[in-house]
N, C-alpha and C. Protein backbone atom coordinates (compact mmCIF):
# COMPACT_ATOMS: atom_id res chain seq x y z
N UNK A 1 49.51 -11.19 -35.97
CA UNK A 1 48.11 -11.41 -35.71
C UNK A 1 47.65 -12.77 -36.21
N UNK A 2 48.58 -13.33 -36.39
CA UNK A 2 47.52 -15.11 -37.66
C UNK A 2 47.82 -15.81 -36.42
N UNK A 3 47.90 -15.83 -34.75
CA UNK A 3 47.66 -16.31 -34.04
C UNK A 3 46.13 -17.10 -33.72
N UNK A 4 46.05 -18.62 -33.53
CA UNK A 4 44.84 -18.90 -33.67
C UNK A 4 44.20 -18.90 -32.10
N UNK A 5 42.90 -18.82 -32.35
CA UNK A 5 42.02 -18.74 -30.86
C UNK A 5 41.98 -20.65 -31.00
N UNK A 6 41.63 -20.83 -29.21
CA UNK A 6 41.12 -21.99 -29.05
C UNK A 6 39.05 -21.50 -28.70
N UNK A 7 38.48 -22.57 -29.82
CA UNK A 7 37.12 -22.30 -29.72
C UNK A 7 36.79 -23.08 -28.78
N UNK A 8 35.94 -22.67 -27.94
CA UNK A 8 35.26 -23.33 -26.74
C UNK A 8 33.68 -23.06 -27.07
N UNK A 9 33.02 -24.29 -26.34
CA UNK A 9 31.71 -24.32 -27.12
C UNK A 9 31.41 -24.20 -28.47
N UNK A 10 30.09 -24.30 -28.89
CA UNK A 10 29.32 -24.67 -29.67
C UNK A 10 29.00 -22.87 -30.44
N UNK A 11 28.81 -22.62 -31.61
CA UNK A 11 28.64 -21.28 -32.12
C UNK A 11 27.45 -21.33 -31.47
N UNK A 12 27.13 -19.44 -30.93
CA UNK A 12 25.70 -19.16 -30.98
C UNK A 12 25.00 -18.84 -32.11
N UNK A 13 26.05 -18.72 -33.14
CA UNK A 13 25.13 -17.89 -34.41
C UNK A 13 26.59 -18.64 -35.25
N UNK A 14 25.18 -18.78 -36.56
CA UNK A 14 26.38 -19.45 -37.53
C UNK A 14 25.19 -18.88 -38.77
N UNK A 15 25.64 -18.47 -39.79
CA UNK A 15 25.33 -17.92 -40.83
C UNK A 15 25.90 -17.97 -41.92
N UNK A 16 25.20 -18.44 -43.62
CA UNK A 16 25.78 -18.68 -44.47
C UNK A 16 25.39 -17.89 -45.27
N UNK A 17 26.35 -16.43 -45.78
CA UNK A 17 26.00 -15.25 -46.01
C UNK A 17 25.91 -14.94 -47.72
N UNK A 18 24.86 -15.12 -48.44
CA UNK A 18 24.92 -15.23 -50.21
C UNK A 18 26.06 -13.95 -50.27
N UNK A 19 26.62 -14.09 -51.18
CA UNK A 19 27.67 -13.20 -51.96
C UNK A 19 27.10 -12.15 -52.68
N UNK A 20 26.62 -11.01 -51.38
CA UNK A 20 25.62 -10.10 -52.18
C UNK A 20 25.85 -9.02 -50.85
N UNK A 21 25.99 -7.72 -50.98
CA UNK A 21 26.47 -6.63 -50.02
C UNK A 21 25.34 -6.34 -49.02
N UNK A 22 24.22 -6.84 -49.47
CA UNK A 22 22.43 -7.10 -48.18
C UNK A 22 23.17 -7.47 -47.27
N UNK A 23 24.41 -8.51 -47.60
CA UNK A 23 24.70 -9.66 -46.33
C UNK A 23 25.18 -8.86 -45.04
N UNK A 24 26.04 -7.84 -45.93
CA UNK A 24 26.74 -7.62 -44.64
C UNK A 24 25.49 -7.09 -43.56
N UNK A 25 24.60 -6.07 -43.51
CA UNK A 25 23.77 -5.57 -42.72
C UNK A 25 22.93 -7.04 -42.25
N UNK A 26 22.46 -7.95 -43.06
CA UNK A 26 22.14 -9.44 -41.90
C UNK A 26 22.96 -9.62 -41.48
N UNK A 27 24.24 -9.66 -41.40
CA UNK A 27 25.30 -9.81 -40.40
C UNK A 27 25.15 -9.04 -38.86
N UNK A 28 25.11 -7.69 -39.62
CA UNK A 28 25.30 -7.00 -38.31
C UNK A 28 24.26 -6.83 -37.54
N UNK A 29 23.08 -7.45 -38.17
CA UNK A 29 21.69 -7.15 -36.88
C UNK A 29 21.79 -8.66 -36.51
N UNK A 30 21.70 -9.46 -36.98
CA UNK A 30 21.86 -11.05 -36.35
C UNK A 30 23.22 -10.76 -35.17
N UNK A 31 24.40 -9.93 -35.71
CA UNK A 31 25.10 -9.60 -34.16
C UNK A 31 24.64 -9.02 -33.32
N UNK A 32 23.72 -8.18 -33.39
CA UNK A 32 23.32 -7.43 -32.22
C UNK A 32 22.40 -7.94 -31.78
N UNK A 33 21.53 -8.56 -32.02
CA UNK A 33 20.36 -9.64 -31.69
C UNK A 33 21.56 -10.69 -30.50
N UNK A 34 22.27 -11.21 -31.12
CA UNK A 34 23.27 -12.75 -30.52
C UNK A 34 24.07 -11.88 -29.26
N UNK A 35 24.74 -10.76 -29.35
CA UNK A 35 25.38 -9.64 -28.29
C UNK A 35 24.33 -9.66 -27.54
N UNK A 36 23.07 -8.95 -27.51
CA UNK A 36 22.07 -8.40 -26.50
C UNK A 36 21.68 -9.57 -25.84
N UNK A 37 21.74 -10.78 -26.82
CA UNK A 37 21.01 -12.01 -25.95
C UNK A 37 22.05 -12.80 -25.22
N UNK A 38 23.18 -12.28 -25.38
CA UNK A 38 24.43 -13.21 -24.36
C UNK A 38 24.65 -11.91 -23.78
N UNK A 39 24.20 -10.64 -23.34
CA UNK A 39 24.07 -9.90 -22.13
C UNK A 39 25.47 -8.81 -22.67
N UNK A 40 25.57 -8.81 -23.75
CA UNK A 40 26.61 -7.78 -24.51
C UNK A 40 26.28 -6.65 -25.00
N UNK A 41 24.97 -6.28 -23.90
CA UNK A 41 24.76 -4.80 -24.76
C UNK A 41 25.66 -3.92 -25.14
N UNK A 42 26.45 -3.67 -24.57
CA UNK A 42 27.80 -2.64 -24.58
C UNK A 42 28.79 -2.80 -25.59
N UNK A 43 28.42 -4.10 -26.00
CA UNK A 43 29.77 -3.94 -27.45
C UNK A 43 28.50 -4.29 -28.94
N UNK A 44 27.67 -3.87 -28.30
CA UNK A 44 26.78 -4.25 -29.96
C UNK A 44 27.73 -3.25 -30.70
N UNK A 45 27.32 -1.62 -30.50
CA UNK A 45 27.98 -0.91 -31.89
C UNK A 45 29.45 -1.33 -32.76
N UNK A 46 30.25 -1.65 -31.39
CA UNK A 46 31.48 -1.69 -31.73
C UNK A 46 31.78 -3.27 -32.78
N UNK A 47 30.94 -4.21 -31.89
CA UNK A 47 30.80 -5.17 -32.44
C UNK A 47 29.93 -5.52 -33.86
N UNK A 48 29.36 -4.71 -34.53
CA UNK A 48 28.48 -4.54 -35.14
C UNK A 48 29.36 -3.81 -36.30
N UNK A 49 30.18 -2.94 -35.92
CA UNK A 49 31.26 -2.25 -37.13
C UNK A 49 32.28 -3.63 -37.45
N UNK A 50 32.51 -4.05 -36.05
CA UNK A 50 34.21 -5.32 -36.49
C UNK A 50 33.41 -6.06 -37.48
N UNK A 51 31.66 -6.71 -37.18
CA UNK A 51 31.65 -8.02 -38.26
C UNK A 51 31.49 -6.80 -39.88
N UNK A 52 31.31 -5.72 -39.74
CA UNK A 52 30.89 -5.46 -40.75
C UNK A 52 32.22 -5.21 -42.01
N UNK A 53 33.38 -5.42 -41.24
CA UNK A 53 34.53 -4.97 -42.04
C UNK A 53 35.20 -6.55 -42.16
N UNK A 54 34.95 -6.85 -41.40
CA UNK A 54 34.93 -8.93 -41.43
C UNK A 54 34.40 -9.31 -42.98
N UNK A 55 33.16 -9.24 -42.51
CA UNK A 55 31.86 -9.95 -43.48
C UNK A 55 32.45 -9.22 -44.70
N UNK A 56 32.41 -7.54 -45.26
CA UNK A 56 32.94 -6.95 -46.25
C UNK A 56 34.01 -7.67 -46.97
N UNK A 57 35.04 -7.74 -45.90
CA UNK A 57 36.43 -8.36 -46.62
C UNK A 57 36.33 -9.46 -47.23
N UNK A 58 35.41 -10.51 -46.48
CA UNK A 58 35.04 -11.70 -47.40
C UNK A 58 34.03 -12.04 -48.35
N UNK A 59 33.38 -11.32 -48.20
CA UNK A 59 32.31 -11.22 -49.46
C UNK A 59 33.13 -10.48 -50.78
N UNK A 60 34.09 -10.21 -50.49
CA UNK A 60 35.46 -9.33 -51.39
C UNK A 60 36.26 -10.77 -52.07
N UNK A 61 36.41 -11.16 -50.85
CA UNK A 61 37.23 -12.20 -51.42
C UNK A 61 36.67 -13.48 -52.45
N UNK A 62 35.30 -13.82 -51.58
CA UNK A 62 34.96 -15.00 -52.25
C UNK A 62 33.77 -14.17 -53.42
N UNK A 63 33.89 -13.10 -53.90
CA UNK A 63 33.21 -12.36 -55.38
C UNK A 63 34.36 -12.60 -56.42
N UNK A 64 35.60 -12.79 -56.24
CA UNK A 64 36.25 -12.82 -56.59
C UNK A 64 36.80 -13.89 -57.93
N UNK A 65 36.87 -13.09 -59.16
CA UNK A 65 37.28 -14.51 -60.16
C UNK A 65 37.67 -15.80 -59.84
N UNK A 66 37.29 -16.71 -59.84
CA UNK A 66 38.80 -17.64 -59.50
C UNK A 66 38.12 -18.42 -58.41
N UNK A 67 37.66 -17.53 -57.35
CA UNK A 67 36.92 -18.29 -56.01
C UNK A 67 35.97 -19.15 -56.13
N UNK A 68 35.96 -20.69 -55.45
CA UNK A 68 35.30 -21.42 -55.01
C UNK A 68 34.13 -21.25 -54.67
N UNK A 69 34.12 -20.36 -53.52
CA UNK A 69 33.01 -20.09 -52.45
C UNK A 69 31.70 -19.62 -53.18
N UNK A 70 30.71 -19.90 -53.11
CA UNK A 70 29.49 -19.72 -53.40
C UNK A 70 28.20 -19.33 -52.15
N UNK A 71 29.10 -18.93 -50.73
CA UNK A 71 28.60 -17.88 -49.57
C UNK A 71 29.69 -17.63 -48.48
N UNK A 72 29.78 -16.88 -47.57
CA UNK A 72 30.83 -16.62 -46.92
C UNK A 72 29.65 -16.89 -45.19
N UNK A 73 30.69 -18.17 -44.83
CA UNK A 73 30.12 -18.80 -43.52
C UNK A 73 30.66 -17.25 -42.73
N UNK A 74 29.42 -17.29 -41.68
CA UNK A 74 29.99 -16.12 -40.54
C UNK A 74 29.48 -16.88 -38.86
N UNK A 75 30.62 -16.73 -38.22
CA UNK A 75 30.23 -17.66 -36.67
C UNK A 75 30.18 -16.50 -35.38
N UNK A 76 29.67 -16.36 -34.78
CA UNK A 76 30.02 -15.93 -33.57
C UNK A 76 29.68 -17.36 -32.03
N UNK A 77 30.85 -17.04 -31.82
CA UNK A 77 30.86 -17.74 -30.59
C UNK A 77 31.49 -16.84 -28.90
N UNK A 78 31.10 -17.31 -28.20
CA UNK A 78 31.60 -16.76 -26.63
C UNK A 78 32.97 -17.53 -26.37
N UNK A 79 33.89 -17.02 -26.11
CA UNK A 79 35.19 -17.92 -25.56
C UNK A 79 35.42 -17.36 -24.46
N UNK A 80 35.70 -17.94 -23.65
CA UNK A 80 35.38 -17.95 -22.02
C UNK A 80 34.63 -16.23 -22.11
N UNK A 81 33.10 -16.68 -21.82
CA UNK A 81 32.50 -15.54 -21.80
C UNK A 81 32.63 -14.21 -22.66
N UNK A 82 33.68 -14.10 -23.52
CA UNK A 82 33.93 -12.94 -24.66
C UNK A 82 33.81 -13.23 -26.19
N UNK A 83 32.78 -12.39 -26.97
CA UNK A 83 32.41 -12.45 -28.00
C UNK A 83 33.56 -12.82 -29.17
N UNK A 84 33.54 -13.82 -29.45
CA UNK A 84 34.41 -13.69 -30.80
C UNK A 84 33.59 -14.08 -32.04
N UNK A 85 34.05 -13.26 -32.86
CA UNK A 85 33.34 -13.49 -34.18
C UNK A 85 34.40 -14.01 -35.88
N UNK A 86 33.84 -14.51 -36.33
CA UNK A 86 34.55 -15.37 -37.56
C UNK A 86 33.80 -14.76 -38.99
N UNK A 87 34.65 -14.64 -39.54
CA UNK A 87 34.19 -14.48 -41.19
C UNK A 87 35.07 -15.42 -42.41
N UNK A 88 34.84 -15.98 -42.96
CA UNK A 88 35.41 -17.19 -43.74
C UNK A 88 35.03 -16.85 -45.19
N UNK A 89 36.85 -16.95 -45.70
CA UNK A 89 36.83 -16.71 -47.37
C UNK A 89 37.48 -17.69 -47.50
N UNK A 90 37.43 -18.24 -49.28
CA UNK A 90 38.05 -19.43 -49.58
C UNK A 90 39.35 -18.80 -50.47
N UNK A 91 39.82 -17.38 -50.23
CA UNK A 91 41.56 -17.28 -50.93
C UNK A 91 42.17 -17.77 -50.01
N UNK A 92 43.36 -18.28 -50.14
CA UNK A 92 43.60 -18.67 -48.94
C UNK A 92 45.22 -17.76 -49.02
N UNK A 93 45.90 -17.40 -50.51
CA UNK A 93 47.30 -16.92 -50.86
C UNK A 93 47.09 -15.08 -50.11
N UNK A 94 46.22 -14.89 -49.93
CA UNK A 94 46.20 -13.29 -49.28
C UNK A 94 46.09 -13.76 -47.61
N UNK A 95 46.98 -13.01 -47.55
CA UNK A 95 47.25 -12.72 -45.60
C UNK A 95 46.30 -11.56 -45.38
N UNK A 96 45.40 -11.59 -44.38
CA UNK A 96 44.78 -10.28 -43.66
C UNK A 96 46.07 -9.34 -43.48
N UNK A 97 46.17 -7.77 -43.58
CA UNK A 97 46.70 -7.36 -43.25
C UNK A 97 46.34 -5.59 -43.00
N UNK A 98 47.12 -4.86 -41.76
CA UNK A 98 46.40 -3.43 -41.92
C UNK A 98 47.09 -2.52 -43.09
N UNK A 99 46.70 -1.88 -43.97
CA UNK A 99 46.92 -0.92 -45.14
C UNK A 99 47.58 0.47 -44.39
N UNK A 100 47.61 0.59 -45.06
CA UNK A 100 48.07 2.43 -44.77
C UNK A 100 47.08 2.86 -45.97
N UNK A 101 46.28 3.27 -45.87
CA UNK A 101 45.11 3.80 -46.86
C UNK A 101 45.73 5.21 -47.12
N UNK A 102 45.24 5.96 -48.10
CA UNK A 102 45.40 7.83 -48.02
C UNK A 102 44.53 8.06 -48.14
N UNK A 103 44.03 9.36 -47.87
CA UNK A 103 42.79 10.04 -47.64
C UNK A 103 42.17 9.91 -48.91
N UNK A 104 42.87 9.96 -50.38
CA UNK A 104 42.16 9.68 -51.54
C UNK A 104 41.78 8.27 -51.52
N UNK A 105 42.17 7.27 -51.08
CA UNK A 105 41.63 5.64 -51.22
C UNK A 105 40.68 5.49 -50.60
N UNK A 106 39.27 4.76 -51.41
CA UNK A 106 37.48 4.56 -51.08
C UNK A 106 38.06 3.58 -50.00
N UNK A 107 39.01 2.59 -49.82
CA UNK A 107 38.99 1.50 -49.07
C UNK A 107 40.25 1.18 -48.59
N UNK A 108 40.55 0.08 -47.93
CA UNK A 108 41.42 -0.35 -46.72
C UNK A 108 41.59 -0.04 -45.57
N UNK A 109 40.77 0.37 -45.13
CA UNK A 109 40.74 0.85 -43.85
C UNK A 109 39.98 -0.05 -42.17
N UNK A 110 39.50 -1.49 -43.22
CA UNK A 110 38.76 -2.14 -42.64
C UNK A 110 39.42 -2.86 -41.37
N UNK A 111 40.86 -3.44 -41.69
CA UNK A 111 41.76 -4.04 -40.57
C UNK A 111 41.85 -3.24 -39.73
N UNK A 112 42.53 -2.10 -40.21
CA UNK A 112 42.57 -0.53 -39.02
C UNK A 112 41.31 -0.58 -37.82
N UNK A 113 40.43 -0.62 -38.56
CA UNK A 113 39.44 -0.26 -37.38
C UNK A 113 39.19 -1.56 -36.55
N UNK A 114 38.95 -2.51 -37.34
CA UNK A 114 39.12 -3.80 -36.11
C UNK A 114 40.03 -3.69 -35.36
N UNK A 115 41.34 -3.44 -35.37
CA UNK A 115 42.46 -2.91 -34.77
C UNK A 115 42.25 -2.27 -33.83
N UNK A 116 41.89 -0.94 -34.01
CA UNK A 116 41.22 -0.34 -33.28
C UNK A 116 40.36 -1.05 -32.12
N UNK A 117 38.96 -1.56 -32.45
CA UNK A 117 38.04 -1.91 -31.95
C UNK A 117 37.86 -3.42 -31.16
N UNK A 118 38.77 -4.60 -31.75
CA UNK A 118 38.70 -5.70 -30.73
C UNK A 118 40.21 -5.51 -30.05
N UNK A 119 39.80 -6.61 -29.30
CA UNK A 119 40.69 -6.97 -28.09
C UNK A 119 42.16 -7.82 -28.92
N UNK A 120 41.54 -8.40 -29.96
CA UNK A 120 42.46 -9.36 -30.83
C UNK A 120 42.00 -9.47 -31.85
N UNK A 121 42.90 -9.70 -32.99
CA UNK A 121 42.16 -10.36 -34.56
C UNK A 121 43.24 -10.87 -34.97
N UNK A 122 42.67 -12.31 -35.68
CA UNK A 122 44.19 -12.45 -36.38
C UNK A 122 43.33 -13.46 -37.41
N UNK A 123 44.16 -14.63 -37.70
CA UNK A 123 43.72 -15.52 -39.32
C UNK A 123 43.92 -16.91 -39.15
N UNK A 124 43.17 -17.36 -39.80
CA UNK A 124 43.89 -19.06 -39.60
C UNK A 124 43.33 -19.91 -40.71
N UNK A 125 44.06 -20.67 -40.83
CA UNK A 125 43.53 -21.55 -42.27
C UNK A 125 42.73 -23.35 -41.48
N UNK A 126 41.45 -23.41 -41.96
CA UNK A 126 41.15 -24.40 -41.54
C UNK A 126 40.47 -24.86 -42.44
N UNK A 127 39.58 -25.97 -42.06
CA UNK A 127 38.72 -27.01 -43.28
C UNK A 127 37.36 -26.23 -42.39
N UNK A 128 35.94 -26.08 -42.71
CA UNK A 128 34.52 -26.13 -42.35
C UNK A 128 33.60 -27.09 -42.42
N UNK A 129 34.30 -28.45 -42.61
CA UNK A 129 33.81 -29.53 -42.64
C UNK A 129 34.65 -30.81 -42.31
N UNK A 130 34.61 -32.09 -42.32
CA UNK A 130 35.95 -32.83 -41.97
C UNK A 130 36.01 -33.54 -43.71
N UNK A 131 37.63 -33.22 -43.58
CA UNK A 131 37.74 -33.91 -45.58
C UNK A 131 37.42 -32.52 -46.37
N UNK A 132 36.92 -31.52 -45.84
CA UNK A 132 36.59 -30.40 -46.81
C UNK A 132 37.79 -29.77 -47.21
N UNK A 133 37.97 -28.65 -48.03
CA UNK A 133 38.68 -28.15 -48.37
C UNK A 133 39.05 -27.10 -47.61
N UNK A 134 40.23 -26.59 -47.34
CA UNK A 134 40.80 -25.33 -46.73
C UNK A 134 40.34 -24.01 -47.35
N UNK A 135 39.94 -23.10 -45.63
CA UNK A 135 39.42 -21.65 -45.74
C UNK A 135 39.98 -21.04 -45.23
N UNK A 136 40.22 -19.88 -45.28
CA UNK A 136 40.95 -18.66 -44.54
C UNK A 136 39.80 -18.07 -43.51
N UNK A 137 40.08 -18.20 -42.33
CA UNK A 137 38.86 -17.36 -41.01
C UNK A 137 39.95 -16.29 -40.66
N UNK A 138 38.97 -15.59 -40.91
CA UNK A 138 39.30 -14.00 -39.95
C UNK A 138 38.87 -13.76 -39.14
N UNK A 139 39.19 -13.41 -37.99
CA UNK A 139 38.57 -13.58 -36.52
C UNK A 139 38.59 -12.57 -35.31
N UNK A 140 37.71 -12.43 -35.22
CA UNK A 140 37.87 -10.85 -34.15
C UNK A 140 37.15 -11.40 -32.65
N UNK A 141 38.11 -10.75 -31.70
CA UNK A 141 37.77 -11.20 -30.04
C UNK A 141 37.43 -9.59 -29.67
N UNK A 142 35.91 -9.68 -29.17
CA UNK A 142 35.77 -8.38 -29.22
C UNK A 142 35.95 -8.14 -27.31
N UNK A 143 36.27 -6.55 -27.34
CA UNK A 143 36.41 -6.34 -26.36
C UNK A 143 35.04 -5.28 -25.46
């Protein structure tokens, strides 16, 4: 899955999300707002769970001792007409990956369901600025 997308166009929604768990739910209504208005009624819910396990994972990451990040950028853009959405942490040594959770574990289950729910997800390490420092994007092509 750390296959990278080619971005086409300009983000419709770009968001710089404080490191605080409010974020994730501004995440997910600013998606369904950006879905309904690029004519995506039909994947708001679904799309609305992927950023929410997105946004989660990185607000995970960049809370994290050690981390840089002081907000977790979130993008959605259209690539040829299909929603893809971005969530950006600054670990960069952890690979996204799906868990095998057990029914006793509160968590990991977040890759699974993107899995589930887009068309594609995978990872890529880039800069968010030119000269900036390297981020890890997690990236979901919703279907």
């Amino acid at each position: 899955m750390g296959d990278a997308m080619t971005m086409i166009g300009p983000p419709y929604l770009r968001l710089d999300l404080r490191l605080h768990g409010s974020e994730v739910s501004r995440a997910r209504e600013a998606t369904a707002r950006a879905l309904t208005d690029l004519g995506h009624l039909e994947l708001v819910g679904d799309g609305q769970t992927v950023v929410s396990e997105l946004v989660t994972n990185a607000l995970h990451q960049n809370s994290r001792d050690g981390s840089p990040a002081r907000h977790v950028p979130f993008v959605l853009y259209e690539n040829d007409g299909r929603p893809l959405v971005e969530a950006w942490d600054a670990i960069l040594g952890e690979v996204p990956r799906i868990k095998c959770a057990t029914e006793e574990d509160l968590g990991g289950r977040g890759l699974l369901i993107v899995n589930d729910l887009a068309a594609r997800w995978g990872y890529r390490h880039a800069t968010l600025w030119p000269n900036g420092p390297m981020w890890k994007c997690v990236w979901a092509l919703l279907k």
